[in-house]
PDB file of N, CA and C in Angstrom:
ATOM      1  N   UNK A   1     -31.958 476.032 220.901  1.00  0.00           N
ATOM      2  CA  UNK A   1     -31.505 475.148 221.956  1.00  0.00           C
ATOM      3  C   UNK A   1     -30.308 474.338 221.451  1.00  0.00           C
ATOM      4  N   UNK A   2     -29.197 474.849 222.270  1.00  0.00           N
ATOM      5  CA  UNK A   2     -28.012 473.544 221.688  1.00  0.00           C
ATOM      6  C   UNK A   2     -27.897 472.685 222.241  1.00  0.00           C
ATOM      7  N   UNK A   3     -27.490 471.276 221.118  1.00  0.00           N
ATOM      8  CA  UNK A   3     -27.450 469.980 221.796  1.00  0.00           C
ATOM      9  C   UNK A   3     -26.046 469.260 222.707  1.00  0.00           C
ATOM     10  N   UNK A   4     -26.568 468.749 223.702  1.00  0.00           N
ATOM     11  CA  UNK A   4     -25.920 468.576 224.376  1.00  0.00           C
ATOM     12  C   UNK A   4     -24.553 467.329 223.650  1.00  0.00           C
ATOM     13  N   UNK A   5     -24.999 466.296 223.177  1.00  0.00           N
ATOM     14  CA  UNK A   5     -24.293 465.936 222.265  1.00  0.00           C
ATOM     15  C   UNK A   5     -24.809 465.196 221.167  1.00  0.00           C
ATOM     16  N   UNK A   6     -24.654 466.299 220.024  1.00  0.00           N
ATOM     17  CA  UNK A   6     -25.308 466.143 218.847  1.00  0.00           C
ATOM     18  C   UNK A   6     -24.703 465.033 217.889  1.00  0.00           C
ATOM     19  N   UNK A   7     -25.412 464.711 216.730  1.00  0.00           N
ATOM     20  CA  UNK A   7     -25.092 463.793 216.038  1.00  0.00           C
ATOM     21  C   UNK A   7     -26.027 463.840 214.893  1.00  0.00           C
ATOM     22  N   UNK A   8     -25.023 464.000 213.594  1.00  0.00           N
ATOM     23  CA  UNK A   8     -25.795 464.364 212.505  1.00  0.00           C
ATOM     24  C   UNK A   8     -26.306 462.872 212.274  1.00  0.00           C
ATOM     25  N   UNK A   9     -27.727 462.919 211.320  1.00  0.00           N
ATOM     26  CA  UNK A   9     -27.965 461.873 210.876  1.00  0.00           C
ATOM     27  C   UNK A   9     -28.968 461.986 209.494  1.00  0.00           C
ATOM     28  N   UNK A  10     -28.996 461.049 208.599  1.00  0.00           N
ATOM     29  CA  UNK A  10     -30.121 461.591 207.406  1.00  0.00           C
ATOM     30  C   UNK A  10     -31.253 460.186 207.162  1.00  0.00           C
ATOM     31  N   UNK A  11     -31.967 461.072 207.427  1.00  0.00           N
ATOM     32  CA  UNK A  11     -32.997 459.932 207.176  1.00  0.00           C
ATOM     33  C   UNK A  11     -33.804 459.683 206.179  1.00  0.00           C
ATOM     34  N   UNK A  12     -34.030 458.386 205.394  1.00  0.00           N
ATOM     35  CA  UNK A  12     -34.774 458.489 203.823  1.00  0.00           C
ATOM     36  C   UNK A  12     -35.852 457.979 203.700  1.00  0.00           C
ATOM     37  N   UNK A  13     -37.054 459.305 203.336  1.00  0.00           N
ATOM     38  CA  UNK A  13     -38.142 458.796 203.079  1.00  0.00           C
ATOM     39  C   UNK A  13     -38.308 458.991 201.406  1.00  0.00           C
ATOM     40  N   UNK A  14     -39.102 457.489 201.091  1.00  0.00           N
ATOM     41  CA  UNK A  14     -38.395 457.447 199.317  1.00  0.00           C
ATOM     42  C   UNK A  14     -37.649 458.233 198.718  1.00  0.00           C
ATOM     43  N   UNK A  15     -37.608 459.136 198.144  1.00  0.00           N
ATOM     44  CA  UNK A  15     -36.724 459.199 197.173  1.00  0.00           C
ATOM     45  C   UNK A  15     -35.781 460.743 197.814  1.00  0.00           C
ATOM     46  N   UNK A  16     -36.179 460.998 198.884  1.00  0.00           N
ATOM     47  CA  UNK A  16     -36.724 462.242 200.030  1.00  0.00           C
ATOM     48  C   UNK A  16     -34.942 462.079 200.842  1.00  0.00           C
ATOM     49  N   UNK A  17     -33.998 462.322 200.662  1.00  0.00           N
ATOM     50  CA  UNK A  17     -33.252 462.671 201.923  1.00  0.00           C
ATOM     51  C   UNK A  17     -33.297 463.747 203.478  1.00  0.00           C
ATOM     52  N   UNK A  18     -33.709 463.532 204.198  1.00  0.00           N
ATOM     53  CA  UNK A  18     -33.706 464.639 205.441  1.00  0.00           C
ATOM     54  C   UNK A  18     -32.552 464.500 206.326  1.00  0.00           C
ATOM     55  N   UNK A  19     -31.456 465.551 205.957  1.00  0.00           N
ATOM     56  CA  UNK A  19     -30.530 465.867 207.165  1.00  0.00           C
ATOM     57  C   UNK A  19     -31.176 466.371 208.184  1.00  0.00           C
ATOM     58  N   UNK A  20     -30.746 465.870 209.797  1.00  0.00           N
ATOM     59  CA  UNK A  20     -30.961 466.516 211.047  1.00  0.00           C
ATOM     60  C   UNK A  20     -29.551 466.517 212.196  1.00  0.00           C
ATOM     61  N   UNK A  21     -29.834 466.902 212.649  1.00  0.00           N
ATOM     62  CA  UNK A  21     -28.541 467.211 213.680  1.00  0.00           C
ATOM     63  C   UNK A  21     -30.047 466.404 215.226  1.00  0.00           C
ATOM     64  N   UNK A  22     -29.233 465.679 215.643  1.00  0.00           N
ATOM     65  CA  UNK A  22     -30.075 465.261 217.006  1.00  0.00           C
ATOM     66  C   UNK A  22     -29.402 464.773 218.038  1.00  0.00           C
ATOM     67  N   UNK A  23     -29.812 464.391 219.024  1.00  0.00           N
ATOM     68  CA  UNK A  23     -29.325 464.372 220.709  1.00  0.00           C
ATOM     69  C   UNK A  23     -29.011 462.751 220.128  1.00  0.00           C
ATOM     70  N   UNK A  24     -27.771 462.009 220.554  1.00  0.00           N
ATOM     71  CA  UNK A  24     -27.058 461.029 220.039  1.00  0.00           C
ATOM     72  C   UNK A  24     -28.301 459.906 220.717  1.00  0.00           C
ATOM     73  N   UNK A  25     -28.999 460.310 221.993  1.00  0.00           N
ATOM     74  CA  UNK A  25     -29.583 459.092 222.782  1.00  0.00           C
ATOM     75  C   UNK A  25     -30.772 459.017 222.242  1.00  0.00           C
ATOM     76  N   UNK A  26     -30.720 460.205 221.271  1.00  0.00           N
ATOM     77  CA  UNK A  26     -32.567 459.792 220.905  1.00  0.00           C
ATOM     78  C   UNK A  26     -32.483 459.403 219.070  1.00  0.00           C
ATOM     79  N   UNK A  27     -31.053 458.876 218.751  1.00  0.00           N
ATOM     80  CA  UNK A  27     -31.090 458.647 217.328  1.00  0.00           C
ATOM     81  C   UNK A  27     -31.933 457.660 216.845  1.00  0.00           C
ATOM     82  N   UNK A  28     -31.682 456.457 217.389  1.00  0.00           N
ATOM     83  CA  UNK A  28     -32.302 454.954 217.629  1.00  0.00           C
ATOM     84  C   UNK A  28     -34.084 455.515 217.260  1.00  0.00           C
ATOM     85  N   UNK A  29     -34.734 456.449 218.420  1.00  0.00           N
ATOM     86  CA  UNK A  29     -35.849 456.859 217.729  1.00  0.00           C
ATOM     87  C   UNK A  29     -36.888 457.429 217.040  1.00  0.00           C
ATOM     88  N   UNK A  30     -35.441 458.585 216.096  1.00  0.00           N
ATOM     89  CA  UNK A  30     -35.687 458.989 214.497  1.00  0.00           C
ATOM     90  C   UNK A  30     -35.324 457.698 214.056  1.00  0.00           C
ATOM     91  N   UNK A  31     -34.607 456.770 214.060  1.00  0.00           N
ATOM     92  CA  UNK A  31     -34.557 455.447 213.350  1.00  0.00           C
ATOM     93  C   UNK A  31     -35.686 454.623 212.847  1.00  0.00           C
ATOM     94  N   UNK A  32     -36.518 454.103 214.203  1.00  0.00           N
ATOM     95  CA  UNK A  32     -37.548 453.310 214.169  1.00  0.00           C
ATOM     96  C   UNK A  32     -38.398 454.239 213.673  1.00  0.00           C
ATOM     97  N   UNK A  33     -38.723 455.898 213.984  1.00  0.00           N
ATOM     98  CA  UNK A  33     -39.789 456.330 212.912  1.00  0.00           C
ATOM     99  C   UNK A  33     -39.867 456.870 212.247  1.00  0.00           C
ATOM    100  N   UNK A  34     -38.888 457.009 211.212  1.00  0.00           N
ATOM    101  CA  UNK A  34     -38.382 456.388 209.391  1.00  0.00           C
ATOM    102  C   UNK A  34     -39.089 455.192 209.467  1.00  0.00           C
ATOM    103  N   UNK A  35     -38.782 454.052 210.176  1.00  0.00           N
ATOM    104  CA  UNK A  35     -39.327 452.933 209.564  1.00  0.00           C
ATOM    105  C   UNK A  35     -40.933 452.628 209.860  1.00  0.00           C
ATOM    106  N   UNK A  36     -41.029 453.305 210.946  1.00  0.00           N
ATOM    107  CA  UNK A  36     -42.645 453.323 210.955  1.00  0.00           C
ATOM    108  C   UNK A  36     -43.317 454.037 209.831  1.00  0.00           C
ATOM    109  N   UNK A  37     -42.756 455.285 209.542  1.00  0.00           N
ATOM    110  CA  UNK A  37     -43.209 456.402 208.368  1.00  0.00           C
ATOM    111  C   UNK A  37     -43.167 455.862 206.934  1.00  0.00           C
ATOM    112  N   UNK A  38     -42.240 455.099 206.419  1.00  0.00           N
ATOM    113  CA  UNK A  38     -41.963 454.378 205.526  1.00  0.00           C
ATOM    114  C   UNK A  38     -42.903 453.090 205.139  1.00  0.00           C
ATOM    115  N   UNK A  39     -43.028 452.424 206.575  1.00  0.00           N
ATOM    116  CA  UNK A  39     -43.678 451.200 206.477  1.00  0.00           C
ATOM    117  C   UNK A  39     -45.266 451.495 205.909  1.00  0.00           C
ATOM    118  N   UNK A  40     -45.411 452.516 207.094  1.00  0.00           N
ATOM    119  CA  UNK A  40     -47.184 452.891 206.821  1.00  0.00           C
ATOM    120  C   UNK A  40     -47.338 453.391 204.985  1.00  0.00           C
ATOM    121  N   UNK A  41     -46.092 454.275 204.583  1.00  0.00           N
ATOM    122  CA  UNK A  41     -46.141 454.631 203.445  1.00  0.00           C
ATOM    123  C   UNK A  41     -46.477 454.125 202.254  1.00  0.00           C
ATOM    124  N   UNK A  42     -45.383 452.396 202.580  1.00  0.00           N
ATOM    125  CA  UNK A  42     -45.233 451.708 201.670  1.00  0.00           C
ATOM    126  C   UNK A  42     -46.763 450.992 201.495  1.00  0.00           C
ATOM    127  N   UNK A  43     -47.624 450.298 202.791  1.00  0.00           N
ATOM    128  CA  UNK A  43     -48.981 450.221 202.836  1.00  0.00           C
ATOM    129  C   UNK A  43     -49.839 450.437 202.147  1.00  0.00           C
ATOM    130  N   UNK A  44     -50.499 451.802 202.182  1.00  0.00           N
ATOM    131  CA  UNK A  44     -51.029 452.683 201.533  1.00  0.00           C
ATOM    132  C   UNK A  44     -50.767 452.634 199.724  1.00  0.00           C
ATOM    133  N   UNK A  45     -49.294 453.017 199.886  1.00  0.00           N
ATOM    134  CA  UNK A  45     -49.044 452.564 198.574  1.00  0.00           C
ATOM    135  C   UNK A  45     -49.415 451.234 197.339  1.00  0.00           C
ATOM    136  N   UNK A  46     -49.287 450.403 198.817  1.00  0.00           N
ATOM    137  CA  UNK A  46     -49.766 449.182 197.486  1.00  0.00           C
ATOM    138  C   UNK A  46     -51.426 448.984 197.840  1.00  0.00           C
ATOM    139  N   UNK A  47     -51.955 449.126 198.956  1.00  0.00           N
ATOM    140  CA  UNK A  47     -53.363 448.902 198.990  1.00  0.00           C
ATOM    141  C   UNK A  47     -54.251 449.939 197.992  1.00  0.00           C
ATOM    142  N   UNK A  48     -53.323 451.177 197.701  1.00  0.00           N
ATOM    143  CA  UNK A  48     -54.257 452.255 196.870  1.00  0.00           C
ATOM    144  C   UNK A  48     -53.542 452.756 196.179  1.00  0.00           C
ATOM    145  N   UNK A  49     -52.676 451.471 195.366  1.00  0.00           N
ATOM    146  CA  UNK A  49     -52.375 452.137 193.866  1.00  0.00           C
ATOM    147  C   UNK A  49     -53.061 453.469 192.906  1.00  0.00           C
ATOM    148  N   UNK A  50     -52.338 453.926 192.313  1.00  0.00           N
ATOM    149  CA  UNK A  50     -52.993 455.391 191.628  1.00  0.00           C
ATOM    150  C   UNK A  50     -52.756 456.454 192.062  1.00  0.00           C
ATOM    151  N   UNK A  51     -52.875 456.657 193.739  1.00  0.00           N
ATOM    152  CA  UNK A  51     -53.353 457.512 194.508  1.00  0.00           C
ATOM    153  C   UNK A  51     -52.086 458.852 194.350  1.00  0.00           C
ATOM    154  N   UNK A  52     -51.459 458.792 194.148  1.00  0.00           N
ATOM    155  CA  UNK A  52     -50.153 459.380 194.561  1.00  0.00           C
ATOM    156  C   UNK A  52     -49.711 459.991 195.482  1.00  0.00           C
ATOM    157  N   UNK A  53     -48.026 460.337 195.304  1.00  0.00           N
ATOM    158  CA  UNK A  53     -47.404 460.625 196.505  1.00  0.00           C
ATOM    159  C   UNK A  53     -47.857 461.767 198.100  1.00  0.00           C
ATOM    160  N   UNK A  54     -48.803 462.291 197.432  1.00  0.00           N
ATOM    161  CA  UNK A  54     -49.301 463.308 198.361  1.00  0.00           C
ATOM    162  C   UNK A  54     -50.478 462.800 199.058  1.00  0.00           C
ATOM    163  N   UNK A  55     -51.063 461.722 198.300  1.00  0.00           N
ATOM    164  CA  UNK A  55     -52.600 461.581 199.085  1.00  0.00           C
ATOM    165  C   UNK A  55     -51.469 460.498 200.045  1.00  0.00           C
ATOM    166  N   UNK A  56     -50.728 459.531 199.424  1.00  0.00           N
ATOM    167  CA  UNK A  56     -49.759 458.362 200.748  1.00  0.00           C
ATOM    168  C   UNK A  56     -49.442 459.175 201.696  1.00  0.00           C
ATOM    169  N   UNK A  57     -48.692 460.631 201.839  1.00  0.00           N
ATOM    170  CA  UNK A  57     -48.320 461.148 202.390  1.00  0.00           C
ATOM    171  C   UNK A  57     -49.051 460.930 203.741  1.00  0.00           C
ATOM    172  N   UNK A  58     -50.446 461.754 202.976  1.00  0.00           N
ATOM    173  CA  UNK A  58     -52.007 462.592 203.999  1.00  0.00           C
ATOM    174  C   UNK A  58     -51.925 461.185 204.941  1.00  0.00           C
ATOM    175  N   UNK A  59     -52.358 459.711 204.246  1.00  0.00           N
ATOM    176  CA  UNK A  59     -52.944 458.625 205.349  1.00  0.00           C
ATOM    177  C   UNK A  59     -52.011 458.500 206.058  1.00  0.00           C
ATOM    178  N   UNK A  60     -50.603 458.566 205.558  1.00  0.00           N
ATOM    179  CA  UNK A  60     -49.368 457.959 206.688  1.00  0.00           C
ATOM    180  C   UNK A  60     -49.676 458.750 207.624  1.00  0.00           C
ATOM    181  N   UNK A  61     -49.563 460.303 207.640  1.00  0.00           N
ATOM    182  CA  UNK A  61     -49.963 461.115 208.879  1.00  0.00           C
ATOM    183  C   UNK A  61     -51.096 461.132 209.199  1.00  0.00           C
ATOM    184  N   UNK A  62     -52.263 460.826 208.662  1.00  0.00           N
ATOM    185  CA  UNK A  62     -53.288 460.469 209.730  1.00  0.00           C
ATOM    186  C   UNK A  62     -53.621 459.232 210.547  1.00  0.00           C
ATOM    187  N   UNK A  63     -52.874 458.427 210.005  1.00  0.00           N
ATOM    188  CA  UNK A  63     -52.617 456.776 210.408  1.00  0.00           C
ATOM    189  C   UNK A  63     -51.827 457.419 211.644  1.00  0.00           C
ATOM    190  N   UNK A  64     -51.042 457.391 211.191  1.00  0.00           N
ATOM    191  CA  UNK A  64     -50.047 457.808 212.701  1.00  0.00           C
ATOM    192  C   UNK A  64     -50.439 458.906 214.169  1.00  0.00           C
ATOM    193  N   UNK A  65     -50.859 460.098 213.345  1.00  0.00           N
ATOM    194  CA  UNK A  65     -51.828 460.879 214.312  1.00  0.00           C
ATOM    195  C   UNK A  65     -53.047 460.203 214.955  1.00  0.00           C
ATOM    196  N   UNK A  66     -53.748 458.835 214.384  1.00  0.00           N
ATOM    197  CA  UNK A  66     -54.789 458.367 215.256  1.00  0.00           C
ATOM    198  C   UNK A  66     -54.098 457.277 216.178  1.00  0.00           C
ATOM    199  N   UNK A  67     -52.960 457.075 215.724  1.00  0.00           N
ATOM    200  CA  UNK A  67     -52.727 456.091 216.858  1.00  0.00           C
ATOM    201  C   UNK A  67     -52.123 456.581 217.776  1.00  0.00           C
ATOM    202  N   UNK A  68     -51.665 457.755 217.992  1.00  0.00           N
ATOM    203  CA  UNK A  68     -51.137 458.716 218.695  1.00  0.00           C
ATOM    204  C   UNK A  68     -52.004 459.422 219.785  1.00  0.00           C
ATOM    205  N   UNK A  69     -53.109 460.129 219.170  1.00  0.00           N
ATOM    206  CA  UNK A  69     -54.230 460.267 220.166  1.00  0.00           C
ATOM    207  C   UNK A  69     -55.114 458.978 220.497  1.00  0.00           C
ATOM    208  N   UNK A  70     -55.174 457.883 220.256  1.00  0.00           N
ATOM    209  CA  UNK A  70     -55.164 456.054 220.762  1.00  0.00           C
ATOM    210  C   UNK A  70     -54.147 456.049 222.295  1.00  0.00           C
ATOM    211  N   UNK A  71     -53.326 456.527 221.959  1.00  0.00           N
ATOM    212  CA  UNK A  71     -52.148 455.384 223.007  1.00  0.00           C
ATOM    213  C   UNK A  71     -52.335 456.727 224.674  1.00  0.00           C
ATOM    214  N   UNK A  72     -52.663 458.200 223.815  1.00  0.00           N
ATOM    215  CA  UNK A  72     -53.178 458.943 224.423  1.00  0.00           C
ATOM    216  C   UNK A  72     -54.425 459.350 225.769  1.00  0.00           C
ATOM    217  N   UNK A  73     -55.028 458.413 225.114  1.00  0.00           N
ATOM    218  CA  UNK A  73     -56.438 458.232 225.548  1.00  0.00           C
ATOM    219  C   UNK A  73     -56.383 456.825 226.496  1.00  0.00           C
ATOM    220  N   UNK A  74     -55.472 455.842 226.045  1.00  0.00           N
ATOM    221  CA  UNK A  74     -55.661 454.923 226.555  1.00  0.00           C
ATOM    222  C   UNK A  74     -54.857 454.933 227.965  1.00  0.00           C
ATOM    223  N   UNK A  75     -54.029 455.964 228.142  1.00  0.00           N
ATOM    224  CA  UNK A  75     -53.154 455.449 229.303  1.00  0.00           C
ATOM    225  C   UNK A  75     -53.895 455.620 230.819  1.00  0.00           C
ATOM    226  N   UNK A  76     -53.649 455.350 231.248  1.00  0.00           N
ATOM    227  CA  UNK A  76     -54.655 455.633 232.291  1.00  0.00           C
ATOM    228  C   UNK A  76     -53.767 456.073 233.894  1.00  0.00           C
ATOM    229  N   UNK A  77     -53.441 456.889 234.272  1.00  0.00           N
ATOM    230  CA  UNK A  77     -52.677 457.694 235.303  1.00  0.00           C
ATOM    231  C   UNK A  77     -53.310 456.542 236.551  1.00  0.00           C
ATOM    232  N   UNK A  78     -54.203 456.072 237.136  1.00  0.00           N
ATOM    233  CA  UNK A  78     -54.654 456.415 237.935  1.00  0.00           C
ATOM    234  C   UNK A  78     -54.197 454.658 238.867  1.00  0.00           C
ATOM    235  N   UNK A  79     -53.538 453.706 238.110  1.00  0.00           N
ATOM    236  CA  UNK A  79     -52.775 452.904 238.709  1.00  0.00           C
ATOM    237  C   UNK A  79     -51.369 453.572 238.857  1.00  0.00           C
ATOM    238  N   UNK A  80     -50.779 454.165 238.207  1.00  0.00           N
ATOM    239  CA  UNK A  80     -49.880 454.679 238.481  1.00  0.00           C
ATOM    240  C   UNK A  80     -49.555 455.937 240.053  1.00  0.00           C
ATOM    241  N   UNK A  81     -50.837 456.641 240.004  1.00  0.00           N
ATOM    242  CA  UNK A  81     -50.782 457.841 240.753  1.00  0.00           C
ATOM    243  C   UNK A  81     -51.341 456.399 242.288  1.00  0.00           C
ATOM    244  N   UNK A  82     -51.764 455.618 242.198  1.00  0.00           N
ATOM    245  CA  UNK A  82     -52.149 455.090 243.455  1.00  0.00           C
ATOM    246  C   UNK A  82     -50.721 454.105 243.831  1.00  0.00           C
ATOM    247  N   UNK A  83     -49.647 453.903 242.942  1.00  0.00           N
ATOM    248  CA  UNK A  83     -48.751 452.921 243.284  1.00  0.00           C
ATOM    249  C   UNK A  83     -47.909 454.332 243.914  1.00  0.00           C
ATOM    250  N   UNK A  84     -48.009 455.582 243.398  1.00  0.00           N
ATOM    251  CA  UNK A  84     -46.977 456.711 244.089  1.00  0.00           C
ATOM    252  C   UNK A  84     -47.273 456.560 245.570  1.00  0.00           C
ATOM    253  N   UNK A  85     -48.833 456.989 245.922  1.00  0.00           N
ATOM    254  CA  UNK A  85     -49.464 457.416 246.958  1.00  0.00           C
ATOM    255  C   UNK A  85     -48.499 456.294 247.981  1.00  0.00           C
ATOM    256  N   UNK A  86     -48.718 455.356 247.769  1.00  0.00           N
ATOM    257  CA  UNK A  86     -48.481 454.151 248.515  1.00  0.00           C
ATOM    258  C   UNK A  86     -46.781 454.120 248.783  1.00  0.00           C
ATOM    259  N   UNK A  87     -46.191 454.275 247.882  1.00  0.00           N
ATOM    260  CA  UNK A  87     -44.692 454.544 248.117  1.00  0.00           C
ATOM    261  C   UNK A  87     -44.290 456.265 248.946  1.00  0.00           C
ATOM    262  N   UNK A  88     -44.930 457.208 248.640  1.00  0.00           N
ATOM    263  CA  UNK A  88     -45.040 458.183 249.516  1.00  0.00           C
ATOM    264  C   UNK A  88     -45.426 457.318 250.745  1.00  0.00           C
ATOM    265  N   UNK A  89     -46.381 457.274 251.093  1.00  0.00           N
ATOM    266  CA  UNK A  89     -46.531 456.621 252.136  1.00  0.00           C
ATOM    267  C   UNK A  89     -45.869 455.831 253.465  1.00  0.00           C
ATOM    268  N   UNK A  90     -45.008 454.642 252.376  1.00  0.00           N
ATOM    269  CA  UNK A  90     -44.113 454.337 252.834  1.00  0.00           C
ATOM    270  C   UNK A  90     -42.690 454.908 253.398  1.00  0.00           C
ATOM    271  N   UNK A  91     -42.530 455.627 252.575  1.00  0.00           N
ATOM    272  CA  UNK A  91     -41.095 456.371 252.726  1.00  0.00           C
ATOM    273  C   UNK A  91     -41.794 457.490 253.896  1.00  0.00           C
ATOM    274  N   UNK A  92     -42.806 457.592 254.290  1.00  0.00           N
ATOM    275  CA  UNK A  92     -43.116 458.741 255.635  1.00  0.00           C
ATOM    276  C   UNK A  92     -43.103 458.194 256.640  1.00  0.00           C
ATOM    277  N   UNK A  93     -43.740 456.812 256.267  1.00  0.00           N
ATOM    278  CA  UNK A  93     -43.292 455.795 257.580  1.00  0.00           C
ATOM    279  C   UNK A  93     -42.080 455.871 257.803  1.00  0.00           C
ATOM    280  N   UNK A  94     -41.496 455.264 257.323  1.00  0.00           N
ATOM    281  CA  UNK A  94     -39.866 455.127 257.565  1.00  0.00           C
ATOM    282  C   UNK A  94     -39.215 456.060 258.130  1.00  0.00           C
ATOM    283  N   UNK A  95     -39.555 457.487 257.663  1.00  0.00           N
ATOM    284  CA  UNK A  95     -38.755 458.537 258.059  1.00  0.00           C
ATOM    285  C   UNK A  95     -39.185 458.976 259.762  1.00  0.00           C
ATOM    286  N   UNK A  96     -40.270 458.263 260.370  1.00  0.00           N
ATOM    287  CA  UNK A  96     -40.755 458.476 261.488  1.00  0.00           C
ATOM    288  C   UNK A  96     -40.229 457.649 262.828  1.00  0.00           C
TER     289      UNK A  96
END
């Protein structure tokens, strides 16, 4: 898939450089999660000295994967799908 307008960028997780090429509007959020990925990293790191770089790795991604299926679970469609109904609604009136 080519990008519509791309924009290289590298992002550093410790000692870790990652070049990517990405869509310019969604840089801002590879930005913030480097710093989420990092932050959780750094965490881990000092709460469980010893552990090393691979077990920090494992919690950052399971830290992150549970709050992911969290925000998942929590949303709830069904104020949303009743504020549509109601604006459908409206707009059929109108058109009558």
């Amino acid at each position: 898939m080519a990008l519509s307008d791309p924009l290289s960028i590298k992002l550093k997780f410790g000692n870790r450089i990652l070049p990517m090429v990405v869509e310019r509007a969604d840089e801002y959020i590879y930005r913030e999660a480097e710093k989420l990925i990092n932050g959780r990293f750094n965490y881990y790191a000092s709460k469980y000295p010893e552990q090393g770089h691979e077990m920090y790795l494992l919690m950052t991604s399971l830290d992150i994967a549970v709050r992911f299926k969290r925000m998942e679970t929590e949303v709830d469609p069904a104020p949303m799908q009743k504020a549509i109904e109601t604006l459908i609604k409206e707009v059929e009136q109108s058109l009558k």
